[in-house]
Protein backbone atom coordinates (compact mmCIF):
# COMPACT_ATOMS: atom_id res chain seq x y z
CA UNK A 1 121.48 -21.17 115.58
CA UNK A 2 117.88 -19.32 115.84
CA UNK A 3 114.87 -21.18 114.89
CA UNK A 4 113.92 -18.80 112.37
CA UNK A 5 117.70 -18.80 110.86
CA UNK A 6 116.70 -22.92 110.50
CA UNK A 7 114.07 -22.34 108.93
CA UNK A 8 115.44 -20.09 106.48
CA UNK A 9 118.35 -22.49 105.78
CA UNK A 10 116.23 -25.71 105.67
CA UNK A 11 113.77 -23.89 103.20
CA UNK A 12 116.53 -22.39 100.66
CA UNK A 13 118.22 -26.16 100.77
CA UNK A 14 115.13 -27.61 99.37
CA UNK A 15 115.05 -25.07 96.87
CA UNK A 16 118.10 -25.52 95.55
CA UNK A 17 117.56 -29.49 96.02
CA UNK A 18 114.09 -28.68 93.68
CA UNK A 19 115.16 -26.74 91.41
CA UNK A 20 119.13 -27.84 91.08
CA UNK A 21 118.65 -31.51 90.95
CA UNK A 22 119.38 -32.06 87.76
CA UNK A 23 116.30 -31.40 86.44
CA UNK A 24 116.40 -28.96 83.23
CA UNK A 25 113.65 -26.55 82.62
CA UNK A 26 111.50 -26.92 79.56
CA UNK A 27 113.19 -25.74 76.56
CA UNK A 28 111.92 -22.71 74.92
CA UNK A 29 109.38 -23.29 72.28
CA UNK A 30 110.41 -22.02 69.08
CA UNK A 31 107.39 -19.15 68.66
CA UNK A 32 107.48 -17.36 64.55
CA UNK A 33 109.77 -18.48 62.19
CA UNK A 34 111.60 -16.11 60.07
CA UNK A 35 109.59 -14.77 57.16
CA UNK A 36 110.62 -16.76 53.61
CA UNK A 37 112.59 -14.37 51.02
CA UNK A 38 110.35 -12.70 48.46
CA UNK A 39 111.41 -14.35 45.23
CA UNK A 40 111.69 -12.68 41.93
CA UNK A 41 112.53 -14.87 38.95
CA UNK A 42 113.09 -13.55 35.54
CA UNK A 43 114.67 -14.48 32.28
CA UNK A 44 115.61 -12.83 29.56
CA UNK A 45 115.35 -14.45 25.65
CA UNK A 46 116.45 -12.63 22.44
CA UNK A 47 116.54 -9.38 24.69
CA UNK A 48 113.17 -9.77 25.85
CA UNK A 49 112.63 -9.86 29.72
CA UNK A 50 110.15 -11.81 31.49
CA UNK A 51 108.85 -11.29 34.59
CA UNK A 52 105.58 -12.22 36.24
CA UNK A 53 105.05 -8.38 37.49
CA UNK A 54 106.60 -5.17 36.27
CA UNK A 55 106.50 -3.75 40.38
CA UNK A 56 107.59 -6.55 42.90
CA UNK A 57 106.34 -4.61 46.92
CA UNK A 58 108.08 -5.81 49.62
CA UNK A 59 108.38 -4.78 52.92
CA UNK A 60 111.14 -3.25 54.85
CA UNK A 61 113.43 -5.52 55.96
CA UNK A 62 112.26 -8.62 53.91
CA UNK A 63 114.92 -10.69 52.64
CA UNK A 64 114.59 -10.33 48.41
CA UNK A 65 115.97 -12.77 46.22
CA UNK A 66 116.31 -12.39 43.06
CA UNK A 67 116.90 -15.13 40.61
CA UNK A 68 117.85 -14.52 36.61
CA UNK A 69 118.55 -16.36 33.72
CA UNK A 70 119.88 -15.01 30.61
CA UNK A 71 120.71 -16.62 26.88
CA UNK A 72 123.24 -13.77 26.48
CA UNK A 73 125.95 -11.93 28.59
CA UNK A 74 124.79 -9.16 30.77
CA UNK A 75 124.98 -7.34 33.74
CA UNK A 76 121.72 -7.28 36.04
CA UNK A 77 122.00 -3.91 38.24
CA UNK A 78 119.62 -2.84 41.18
CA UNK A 79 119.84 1.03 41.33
CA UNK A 80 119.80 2.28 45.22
CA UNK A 81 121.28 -0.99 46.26
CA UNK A 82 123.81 -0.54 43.72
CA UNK A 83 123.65 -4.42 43.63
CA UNK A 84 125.21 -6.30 40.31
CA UNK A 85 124.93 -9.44 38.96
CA UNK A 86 127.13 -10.96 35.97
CA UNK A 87 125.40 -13.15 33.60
CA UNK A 88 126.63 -15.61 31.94
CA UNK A 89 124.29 -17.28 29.26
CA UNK A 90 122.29 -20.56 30.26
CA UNK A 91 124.12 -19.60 33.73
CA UNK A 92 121.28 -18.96 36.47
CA UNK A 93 122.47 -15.98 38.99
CA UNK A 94 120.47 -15.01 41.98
CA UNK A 95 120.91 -11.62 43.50
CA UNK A 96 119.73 -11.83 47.52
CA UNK A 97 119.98 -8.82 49.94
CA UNK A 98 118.00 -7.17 52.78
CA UNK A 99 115.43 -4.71 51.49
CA UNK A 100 116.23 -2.39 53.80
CA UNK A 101 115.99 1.07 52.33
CA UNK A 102 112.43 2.55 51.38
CA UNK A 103 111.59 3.27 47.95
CA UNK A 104 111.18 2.68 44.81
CA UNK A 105 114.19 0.80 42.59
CA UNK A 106 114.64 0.06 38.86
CA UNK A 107 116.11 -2.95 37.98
CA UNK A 108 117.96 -3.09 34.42
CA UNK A 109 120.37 -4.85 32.08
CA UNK A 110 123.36 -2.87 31.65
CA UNK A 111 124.90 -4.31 28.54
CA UNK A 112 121.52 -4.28 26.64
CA UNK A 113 119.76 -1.51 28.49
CA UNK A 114 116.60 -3.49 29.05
CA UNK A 115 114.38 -2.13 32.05
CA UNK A 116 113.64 -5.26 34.13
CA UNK A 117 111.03 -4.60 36.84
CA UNK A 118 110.95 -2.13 39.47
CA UNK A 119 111.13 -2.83 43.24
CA UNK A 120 109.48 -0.99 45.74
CA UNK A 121 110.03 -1.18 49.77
CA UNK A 122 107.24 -0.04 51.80
């Protein structure tokens, strides 16, 4: 064998002797976390809605939940997501999606015809 074929052979057996041995690399530090949902809580008493805005803004692709509480049956609908929730009274429901479609959305009881806020992805 050639001293330079030695060499090569000696040098790539205590590479994989360094790096093989066992020894793990460092794990991967974790870098951003994923962003919390934007919440959006609301409850409805005697037909009155409350809500602490009348125009939640997200951004694209933002997880939205949507939580609700009603004293009386309804239907909570998200036009342009065509997302429904059935209320049941006392009964909290929470609506969560992706807001992944840009726009402006009104959000409304069906059964009583309330308007509930509007939601608006940037």
């Amino acid at each position: 064998m050639s001293r330079r074929r030695v060499l090569a052979t000696t040098a790539a057996a205590a590479l994989l002797t360094t790096v093989g041995c066992g020894s793990k690399a460092p794990a991967p530090q974790a870098t951003a976390t994923a962003a919390p949902a934007v919440k959006v809580t609301m409850t409805v008493t005697g037909g009155k809605v409350r809500t602490a805005s009348p125009r939640v803004t997200v951004r694209r692709g933002r997880t939205v939940e949507i939580d609700v509480t009603s004293d009386a049956a309804d239907e909570f609908h998200l036009h342009g997501y065509d997302r429904e929730l059935e209320l049941k009274p006392g009964v909290p429901g929470v609506l969560r999606f992706v807001a992944d479609q840009p726009g402006v959305f009104e959000a409304e009881l069906h059964r009583s015809g309330a308007r509930v806020f509007e939601l608006q992805v940037d």
